[in-house]
C-alpha atoms as a PDB file:
ATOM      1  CA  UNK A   1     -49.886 129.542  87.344  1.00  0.00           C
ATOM      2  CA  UNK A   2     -49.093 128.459  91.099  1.00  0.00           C
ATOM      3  CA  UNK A   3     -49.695 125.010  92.060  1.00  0.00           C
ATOM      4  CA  UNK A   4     -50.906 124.492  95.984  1.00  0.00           C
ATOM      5  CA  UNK A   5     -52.011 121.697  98.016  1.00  0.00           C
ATOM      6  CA  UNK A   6     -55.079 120.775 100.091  1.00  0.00           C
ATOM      7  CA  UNK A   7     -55.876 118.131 102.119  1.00  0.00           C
ATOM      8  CA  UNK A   8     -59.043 115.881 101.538  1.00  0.00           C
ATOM      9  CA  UNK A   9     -60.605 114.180 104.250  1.00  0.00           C
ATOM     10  CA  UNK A  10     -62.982 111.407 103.405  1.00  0.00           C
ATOM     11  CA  UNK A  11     -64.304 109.860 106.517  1.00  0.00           C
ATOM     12  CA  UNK A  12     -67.427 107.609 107.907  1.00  0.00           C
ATOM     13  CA  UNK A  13     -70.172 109.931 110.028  1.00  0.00           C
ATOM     14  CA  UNK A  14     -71.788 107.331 112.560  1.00  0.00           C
ATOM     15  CA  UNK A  15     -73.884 109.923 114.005  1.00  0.00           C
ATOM     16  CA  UNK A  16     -75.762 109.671 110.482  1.00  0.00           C
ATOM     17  CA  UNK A  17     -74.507 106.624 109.078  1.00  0.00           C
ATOM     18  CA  UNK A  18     -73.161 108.099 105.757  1.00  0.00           C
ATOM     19  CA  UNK A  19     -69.787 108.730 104.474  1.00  0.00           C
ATOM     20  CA  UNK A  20     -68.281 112.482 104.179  1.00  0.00           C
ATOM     21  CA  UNK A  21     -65.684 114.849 102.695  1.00  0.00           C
ATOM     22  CA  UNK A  22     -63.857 117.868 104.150  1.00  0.00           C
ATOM     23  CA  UNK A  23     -61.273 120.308 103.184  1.00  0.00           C
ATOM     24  CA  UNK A  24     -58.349 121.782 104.911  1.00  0.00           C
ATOM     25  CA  UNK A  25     -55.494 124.355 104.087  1.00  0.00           C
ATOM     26  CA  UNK A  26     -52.919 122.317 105.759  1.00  0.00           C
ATOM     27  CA  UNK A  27     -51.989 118.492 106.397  1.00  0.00           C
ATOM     28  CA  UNK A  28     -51.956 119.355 110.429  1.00  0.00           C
ATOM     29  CA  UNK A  29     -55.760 120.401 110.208  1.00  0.00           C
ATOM     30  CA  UNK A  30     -56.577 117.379 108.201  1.00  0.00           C
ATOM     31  CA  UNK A  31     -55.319 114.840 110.723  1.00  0.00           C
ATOM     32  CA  UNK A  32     -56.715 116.645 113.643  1.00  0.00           C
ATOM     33  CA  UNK A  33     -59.837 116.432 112.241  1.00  0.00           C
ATOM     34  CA  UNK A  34     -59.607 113.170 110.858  1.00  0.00           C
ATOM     35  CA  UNK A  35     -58.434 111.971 114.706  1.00  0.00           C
ATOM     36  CA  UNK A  36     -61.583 113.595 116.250  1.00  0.00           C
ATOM     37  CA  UNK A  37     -63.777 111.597 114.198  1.00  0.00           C
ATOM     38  CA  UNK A  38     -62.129 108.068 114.254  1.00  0.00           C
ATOM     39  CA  UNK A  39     -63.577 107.382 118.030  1.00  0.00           C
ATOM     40  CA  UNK A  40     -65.227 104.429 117.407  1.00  0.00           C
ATOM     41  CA  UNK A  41     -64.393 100.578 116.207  1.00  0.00           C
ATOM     42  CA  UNK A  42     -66.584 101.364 113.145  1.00  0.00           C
ATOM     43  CA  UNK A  43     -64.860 104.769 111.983  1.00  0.00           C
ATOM     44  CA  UNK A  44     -62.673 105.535 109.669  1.00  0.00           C
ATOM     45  CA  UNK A  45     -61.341 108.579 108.206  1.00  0.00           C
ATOM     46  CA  UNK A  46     -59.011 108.820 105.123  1.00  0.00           C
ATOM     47  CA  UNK A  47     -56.816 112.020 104.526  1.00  0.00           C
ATOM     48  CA  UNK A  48     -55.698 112.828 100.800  1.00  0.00           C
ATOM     49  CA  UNK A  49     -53.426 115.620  99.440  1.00  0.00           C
ATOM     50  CA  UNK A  50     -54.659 117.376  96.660  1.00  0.00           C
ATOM     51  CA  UNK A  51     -52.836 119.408  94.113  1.00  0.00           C
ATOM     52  CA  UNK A  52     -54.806 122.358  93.186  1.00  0.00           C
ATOM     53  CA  UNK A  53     -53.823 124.924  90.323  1.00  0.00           C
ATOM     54  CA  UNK A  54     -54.893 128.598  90.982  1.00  0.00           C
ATOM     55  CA  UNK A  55     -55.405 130.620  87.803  1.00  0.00           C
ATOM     56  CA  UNK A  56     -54.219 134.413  87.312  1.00  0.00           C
ATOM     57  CA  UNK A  57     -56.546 136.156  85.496  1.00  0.00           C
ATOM     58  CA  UNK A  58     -55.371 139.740  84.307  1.00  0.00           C
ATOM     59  CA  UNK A  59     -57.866 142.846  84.795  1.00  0.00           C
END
């Protein structure tokens, strides 16, 4: 088995007023996207690495 990462990103959606998650390869992707939506004194976003296992499965 091969443990990875991915990055979580938990952040607050004024546009709609409700909170939301997103998922990103890489740590660099995460914060660039949490950045773009932490524009306003109300936002917040929250970024969260994630160890994932991936699972061989023989054919």
């Amino acid at each position: 088995m091969e443990k990875q990462q991915e990055f979580h990103v938990t952040y607050f959606d004024a546009d709609c007023g409700r909170i939301r998650a997103e998922s990103f390869d890489t740590k660099e992707e995460a914060e660039r996207f949490a950045s773009r939506n932490c524009t306003g004194e109300d936002s917040w976003a929250v970024v969260d690495a994630v160890a994932i296992e991936q699972v061989r499965i023989a054919a």
